[in-house]
C-alpha atoms as a PDB file:
ATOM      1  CA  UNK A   1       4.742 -20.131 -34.330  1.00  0.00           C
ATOM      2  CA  UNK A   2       1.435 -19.059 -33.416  1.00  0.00           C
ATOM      3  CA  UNK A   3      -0.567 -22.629 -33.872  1.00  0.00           C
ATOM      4  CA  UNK A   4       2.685 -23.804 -32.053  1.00  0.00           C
ATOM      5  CA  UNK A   5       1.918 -20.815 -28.540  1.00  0.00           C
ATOM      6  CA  UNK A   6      -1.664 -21.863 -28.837  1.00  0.00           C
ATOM      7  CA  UNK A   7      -0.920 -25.735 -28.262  1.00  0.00           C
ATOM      8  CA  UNK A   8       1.763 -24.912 -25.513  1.00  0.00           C
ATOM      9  CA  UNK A   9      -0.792 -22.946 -23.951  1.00  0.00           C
ATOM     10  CA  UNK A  10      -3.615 -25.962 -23.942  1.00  0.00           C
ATOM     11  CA  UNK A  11      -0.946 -28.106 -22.232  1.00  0.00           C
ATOM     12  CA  UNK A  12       0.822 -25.883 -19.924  1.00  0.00           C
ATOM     13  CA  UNK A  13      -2.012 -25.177 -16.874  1.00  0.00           C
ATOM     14  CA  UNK A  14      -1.267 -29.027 -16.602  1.00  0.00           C
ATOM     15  CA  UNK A  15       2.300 -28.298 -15.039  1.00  0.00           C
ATOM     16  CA  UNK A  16       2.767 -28.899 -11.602  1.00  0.00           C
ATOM     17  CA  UNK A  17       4.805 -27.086  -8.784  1.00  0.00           C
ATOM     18  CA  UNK A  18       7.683 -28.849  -9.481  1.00  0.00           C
ATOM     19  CA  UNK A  19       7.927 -27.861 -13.235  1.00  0.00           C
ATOM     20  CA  UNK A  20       6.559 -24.312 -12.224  1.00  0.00           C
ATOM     21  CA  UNK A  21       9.546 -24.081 -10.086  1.00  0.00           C
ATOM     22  CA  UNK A  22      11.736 -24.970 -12.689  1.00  0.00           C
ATOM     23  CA  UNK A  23      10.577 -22.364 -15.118  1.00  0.00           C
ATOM     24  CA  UNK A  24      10.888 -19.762 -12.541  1.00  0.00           C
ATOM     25  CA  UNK A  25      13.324 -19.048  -9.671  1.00  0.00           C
ATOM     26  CA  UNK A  26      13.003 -17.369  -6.545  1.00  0.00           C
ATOM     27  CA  UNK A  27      14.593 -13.683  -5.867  1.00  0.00           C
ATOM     28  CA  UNK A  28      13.636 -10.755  -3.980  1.00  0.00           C
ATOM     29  CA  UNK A  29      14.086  -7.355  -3.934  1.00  0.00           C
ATOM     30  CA  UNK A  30      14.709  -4.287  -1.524  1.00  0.00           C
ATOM     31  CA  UNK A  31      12.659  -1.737  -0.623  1.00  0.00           C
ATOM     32  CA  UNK A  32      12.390   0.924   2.526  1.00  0.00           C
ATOM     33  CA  UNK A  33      13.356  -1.876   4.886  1.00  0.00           C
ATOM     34  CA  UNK A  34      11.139  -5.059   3.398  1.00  0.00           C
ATOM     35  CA  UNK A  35      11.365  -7.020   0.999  1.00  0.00           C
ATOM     36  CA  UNK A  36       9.002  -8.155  -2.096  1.00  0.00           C
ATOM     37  CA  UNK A  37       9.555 -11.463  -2.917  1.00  0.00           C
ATOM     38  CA  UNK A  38       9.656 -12.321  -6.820  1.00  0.00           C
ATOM     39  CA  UNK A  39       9.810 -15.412  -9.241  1.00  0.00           C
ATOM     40  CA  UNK A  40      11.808 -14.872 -12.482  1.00  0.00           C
ATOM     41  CA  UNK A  41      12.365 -16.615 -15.510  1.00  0.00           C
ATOM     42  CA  UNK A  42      15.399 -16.381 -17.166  1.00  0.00           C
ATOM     43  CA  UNK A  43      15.879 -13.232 -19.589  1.00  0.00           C
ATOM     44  CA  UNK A  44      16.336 -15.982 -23.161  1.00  0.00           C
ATOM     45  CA  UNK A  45      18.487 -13.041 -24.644  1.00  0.00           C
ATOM     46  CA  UNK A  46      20.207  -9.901 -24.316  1.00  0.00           C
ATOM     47  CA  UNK A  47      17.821  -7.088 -24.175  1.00  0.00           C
ATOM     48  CA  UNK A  48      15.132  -9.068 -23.769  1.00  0.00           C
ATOM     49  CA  UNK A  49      11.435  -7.423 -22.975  1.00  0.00           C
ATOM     50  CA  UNK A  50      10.145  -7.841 -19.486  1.00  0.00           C
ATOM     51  CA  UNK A  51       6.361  -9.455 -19.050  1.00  0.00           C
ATOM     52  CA  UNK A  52       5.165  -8.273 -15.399  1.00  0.00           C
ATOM     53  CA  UNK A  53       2.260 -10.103 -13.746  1.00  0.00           C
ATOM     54  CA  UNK A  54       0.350  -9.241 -11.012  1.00  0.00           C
ATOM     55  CA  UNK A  55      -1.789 -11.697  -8.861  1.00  0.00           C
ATOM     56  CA  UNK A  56      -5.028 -11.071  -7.056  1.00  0.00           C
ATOM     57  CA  UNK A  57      -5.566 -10.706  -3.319  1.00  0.00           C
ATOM     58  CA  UNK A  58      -5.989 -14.798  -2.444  1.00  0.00           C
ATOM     59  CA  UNK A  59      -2.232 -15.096  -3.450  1.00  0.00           C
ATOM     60  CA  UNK A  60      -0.759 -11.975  -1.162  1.00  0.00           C
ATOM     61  CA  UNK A  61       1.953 -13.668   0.844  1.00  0.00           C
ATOM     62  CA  UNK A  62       5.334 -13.952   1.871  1.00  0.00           C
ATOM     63  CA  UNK A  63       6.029 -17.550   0.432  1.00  0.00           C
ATOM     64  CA  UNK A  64       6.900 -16.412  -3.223  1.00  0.00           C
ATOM     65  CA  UNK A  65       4.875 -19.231  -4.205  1.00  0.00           C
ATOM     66  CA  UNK A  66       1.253 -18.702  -4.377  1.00  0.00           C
ATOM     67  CA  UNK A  67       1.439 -16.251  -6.819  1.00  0.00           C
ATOM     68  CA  UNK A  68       1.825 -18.626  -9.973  1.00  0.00           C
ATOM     69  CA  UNK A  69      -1.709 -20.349  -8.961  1.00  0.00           C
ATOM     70  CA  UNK A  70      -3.395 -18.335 -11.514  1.00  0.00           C
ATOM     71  CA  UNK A  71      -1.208 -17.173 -14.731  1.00  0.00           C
ATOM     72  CA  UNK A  72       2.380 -18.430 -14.054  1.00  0.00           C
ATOM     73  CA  UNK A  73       1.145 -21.899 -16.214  1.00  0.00           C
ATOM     74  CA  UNK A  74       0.059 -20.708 -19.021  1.00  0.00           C
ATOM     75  CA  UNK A  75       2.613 -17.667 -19.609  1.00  0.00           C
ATOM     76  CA  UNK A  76       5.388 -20.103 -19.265  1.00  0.00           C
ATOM     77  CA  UNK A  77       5.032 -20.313 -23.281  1.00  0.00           C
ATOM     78  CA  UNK A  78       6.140 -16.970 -23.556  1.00  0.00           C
ATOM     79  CA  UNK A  79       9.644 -17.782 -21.598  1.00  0.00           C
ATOM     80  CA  UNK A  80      10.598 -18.091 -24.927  1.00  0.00           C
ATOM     81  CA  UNK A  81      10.463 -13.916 -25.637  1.00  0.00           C
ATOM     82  CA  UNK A  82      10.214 -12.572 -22.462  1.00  0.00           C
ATOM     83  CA  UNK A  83      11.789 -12.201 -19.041  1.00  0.00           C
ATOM     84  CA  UNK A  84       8.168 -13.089 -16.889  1.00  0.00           C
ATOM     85  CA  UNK A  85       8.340 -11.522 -13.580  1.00  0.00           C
ATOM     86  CA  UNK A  86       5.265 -12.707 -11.218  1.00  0.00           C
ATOM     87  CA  UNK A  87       5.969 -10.585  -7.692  1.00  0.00           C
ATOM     88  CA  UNK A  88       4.119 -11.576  -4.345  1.00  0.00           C
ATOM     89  CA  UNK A  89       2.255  -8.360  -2.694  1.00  0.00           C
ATOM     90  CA  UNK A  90       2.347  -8.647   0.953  1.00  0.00           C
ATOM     91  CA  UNK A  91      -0.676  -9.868   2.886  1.00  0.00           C
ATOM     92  CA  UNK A  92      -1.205  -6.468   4.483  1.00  0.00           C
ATOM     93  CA  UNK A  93      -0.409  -4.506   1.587  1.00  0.00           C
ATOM     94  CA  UNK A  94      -2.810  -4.081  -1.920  1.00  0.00           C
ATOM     95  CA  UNK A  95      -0.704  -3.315  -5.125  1.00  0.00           C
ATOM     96  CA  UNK A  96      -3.384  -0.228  -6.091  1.00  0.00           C
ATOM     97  CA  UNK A  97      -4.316   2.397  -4.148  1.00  0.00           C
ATOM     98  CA  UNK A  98      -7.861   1.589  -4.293  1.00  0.00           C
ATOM     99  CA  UNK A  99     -10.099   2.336  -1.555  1.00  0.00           C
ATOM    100  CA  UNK A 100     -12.060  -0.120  -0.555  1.00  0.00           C
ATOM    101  CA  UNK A 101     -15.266  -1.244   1.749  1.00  0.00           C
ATOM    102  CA  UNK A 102     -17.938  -4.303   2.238  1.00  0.00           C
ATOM    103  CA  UNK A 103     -21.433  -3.384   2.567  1.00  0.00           C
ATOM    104  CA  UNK A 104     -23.881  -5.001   5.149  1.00  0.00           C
ATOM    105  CA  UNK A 105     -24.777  -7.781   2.383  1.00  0.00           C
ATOM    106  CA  UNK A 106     -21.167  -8.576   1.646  1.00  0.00           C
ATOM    107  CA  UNK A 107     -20.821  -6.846  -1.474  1.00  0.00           C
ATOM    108  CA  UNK A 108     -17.395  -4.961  -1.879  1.00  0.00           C
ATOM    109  CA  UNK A 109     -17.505  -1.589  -3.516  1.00  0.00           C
ATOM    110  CA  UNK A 110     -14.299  -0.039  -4.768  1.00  0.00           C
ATOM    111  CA  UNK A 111     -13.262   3.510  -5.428  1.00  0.00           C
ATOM    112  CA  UNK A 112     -10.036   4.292  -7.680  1.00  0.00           C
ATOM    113  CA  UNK A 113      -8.797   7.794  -6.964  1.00  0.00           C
ATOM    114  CA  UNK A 114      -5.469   8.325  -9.068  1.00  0.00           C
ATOM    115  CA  UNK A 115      -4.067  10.989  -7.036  1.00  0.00           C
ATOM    116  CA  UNK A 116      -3.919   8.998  -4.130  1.00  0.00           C
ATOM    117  CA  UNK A 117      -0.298   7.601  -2.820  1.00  0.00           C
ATOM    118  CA  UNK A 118       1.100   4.729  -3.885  1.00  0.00           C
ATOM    119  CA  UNK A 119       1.105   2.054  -1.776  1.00  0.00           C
ATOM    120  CA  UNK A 120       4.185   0.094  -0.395  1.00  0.00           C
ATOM    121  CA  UNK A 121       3.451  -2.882  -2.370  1.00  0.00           C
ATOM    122  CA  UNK A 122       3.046  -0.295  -5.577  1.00  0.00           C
ATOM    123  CA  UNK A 123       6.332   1.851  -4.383  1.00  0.00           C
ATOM    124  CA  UNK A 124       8.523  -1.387  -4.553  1.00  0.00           C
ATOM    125  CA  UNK A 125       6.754  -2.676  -7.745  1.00  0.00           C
ATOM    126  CA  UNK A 126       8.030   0.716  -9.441  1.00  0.00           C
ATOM    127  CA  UNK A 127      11.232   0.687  -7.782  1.00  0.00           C
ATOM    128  CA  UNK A 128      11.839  -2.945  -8.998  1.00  0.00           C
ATOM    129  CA  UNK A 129      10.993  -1.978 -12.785  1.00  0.00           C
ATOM    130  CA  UNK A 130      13.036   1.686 -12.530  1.00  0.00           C
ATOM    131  CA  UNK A 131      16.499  -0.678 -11.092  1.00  0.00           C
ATOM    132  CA  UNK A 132      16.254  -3.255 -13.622  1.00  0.00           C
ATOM    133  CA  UNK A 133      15.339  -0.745 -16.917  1.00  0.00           C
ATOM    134  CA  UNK A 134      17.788   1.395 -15.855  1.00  0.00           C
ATOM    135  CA  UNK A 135      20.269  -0.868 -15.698  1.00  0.00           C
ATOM    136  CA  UNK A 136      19.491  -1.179 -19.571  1.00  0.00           C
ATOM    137  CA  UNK A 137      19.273  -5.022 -19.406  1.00  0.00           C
ATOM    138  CA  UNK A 138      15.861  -5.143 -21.003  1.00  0.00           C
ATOM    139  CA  UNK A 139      13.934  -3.792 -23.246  1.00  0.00           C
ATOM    140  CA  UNK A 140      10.829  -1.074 -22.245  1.00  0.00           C
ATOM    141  CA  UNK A 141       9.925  -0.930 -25.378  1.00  0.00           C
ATOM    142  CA  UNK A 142       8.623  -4.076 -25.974  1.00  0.00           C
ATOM    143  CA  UNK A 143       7.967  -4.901 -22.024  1.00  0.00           C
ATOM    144  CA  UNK A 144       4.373  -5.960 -21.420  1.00  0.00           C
ATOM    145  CA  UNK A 145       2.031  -5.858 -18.007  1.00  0.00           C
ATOM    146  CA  UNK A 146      -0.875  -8.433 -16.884  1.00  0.00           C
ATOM    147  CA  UNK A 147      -3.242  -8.817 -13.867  1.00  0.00           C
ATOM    148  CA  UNK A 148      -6.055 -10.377 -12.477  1.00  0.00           C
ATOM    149  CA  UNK A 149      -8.534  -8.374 -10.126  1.00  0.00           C
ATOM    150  CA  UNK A 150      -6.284  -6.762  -7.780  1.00  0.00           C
ATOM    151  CA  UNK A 151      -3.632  -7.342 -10.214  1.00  0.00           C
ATOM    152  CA  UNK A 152      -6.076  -5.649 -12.754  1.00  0.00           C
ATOM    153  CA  UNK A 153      -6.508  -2.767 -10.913  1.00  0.00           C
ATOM    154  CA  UNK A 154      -2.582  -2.229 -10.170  1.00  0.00           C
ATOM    155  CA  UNK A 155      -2.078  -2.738 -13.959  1.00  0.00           C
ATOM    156  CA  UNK A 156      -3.902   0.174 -14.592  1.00  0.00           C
ATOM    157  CA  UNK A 157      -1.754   1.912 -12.213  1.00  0.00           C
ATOM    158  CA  UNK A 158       1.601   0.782 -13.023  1.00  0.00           C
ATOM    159  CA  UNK A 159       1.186   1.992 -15.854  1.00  0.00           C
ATOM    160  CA  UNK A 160      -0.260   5.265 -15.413  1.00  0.00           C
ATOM    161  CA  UNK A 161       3.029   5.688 -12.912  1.00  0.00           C
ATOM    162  CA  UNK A 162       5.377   4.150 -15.680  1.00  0.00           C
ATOM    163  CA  UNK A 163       3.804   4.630 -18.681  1.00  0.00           C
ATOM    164  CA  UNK A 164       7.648   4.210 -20.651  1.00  0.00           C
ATOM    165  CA  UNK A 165       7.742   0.753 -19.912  1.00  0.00           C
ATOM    166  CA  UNK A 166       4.982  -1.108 -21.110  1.00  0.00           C
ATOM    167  CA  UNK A 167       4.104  -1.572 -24.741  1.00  0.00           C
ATOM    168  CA  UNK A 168       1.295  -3.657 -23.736  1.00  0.00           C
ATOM    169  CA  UNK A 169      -1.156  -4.267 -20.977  1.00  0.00           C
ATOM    170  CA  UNK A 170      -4.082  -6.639 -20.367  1.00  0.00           C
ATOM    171  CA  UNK A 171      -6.018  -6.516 -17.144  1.00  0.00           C
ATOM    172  CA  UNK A 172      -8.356  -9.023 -16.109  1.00  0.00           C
ATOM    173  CA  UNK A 173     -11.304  -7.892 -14.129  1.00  0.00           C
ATOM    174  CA  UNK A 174      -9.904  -5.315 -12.655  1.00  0.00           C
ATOM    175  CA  UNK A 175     -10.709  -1.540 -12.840  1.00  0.00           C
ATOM    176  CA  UNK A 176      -8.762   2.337 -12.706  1.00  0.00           C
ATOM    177  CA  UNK A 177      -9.292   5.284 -12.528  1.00  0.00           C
ATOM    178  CA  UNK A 178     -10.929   6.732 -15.951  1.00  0.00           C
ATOM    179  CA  UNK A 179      -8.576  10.071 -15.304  1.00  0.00           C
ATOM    180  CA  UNK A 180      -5.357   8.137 -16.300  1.00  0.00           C
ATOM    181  CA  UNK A 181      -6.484   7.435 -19.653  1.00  0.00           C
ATOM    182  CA  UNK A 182      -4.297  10.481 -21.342  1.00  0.00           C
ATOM    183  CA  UNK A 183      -0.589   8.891 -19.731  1.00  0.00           C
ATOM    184  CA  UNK A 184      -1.647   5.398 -21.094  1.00  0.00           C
ATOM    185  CA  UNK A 185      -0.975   6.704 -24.862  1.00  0.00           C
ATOM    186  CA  UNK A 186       2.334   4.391 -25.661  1.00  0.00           C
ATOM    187  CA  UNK A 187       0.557   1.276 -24.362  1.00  0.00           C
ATOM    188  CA  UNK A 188      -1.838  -0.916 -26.435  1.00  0.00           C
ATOM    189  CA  UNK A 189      -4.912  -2.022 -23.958  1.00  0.00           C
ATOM    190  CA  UNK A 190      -6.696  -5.564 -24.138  1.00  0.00           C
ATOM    191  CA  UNK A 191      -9.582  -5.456 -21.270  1.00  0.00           C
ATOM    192  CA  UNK A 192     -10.808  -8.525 -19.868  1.00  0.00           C
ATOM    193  CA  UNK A 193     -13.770  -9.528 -17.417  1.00  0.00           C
ATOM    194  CA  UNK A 194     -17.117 -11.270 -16.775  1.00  0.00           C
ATOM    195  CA  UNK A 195     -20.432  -9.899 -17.011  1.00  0.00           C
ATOM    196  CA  UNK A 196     -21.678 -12.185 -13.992  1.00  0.00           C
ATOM    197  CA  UNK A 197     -18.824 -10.756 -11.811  1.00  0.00           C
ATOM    198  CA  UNK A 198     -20.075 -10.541  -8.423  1.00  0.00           C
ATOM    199  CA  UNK A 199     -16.347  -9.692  -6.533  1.00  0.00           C
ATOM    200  CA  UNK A 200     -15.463  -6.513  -9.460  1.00  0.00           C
ATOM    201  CA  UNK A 201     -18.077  -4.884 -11.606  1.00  0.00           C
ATOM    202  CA  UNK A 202     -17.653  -5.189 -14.890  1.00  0.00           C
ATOM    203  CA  UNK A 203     -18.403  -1.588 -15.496  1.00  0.00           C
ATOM    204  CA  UNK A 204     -15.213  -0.847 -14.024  1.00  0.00           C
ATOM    205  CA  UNK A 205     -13.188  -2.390 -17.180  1.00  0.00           C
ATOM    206  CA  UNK A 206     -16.111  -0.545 -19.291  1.00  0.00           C
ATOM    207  CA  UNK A 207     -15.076   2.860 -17.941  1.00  0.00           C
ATOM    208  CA  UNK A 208     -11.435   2.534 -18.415  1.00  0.00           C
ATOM    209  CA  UNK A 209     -12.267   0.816 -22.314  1.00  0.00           C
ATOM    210  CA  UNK A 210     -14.334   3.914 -22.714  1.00  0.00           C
ATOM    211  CA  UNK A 211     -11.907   6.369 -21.145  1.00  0.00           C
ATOM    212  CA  UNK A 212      -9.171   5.117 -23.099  1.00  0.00           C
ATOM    213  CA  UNK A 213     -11.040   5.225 -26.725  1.00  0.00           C
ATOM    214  CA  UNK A 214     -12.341   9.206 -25.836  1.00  0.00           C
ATOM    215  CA  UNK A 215      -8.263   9.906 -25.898  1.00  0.00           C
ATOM    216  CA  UNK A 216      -7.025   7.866 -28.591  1.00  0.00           C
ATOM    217  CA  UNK A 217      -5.571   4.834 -26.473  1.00  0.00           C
ATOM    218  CA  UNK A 218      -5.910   1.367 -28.599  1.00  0.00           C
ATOM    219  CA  UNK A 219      -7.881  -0.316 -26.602  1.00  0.00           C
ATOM    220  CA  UNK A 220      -9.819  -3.924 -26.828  1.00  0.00           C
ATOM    221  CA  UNK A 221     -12.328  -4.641 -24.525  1.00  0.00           C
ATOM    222  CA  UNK A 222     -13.483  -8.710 -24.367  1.00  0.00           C
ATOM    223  CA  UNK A 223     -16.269  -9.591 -22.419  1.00  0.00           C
ATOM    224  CA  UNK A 224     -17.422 -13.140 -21.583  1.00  0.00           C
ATOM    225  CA  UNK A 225     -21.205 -13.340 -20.893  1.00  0.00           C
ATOM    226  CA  UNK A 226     -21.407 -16.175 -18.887  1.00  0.00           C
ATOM    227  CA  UNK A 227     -18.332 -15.710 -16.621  1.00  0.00           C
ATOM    228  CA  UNK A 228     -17.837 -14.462 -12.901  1.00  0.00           C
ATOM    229  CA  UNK A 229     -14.735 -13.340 -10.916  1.00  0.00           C
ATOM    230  CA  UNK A 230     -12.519 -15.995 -12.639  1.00  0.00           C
ATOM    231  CA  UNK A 231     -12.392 -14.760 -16.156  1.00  0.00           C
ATOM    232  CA  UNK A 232      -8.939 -15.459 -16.309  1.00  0.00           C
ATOM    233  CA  UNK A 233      -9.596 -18.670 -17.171  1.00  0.00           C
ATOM    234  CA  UNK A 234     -11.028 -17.269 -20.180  1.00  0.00           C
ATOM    235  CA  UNK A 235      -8.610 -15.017 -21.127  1.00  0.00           C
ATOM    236  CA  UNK A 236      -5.839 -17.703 -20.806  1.00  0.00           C
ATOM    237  CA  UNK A 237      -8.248 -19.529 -23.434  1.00  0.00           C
ATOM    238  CA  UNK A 238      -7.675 -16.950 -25.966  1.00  0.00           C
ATOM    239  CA  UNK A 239      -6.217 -18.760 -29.074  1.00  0.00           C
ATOM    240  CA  UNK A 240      -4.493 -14.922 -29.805  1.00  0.00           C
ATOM    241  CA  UNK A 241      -3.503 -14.068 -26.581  1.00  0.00           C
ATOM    242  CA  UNK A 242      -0.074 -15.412 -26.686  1.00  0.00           C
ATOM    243  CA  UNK A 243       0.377 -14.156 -29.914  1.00  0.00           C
ATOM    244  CA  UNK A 244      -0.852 -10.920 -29.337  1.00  0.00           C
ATOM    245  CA  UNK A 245       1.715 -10.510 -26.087  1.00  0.00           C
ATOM    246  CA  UNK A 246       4.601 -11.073 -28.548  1.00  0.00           C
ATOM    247  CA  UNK A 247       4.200  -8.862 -31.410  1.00  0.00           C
END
């Protein structure tokens, strides 16, 4: 099974839209007046586990499509054990709380303050996961959470607001808040990012490894010397990823 996850996942970033669209269909759902567009795979069995991922900011939207750019290929071989749920944050909207600002070079700094409010995108994230757990159609237990940069950062998040759902969480270049570390207890952490990222420092993931280890958290941090922003690529690489995800 696992040789068999690691070969689907070498030939699935070769799917195009069309199969993409097959794998996952379009829904939406409800919240204080807007919606937050979704794609969905099927649920393969009764109480199955859920696997959230988040996107970065160069896929916010309103088409429910340019969210499966990065991530939606090669999870596809985990359609298998999970329901996959890959929602589309607004273009106005970030899914953490993050505050943010460019200095006169470019460079964007980033400050993660949990006790901030959560934003819409984040409000309708959590209402999403509270209507379909409590509908007891899936299983928390076993549900899992993934993101790349922005969607890194509202990983961290997400789970710090629902820490019951998600056995499992592995951000990709993204960054928290260090203070959350004691809610993120039930969930086992793998960390990813580059050491040439120029978009989110690396010492973010660092802190929150750290953070996590200091209050007994299982936590793996992975970091790829030679890679910038897009260590997702990377991570997708991971012969164990996939394997890791399902047990």
């Amino acid at each position: 099974m696992k040789k068999l996850a690691f070969l689907l996942a070498l030939c699935l970033p070769l799917f195009g839209k069309a199969q993409l669209s097959q794998v996952y269909q379009e829904d939406s759902f409800h919240c204080e007046g807007r919606y937050l567009p979704y794609r969905v795979s099927p649920a393969p069995f009764a109480q199955a586990p859920i696997l959230l991922f988040l996107h970065g900011s160069g896929e916010r939207g309103s088409d429910n499509a340019k969210q499966l750019v990065h991530g939606a290929s090669p999870l596809a071989t985990l359609a298998d054990s999970f329901c996959i749920i890959i929602p589309q944050c607004p273009e106005d909207d970030y899914w953490s709380s993050v505050v943010k600002s460019v200095d006169e070079q470019g460079g964007r700094h980033f400050s993660f303050e949990s006790e901030l409010e959560p934003t819409w995108a984040m409000r309708a994230l959590t209402g999403l996961l509270d209507s379909l757990m409590e509908a007891d159609d899936f299983n928390a237990k076993r549900s899992v959470i993934g993101g790349l940069s922005m969607g890194g950062m509202g990983t961290f998040e997400l789970v710090s607001r629902r820490p019951q759902y998600f056995h499992k969480a592995f951000p990709i270049c993204g960054g928290g808040d260090p203070d959350i570390a004691p809610l993120a207890y039930q969930t086992e952490w793998w960390i990813f990012h580059g050491l040439k990222d120029d978009i989110v420092d690396p010492e973010f993931s660092k802190a929150m490894h750290q953070a996590f280890l200091e209050n007994g958290v299982q936590s793996t941090l992975t970091l790829y010397p030679e890679a910038n922003h897009n260590s997702w690529d990377s991570c997708f690489a991971e012969p164990t990823l996939y394997s890791w995800i399902r047990n």
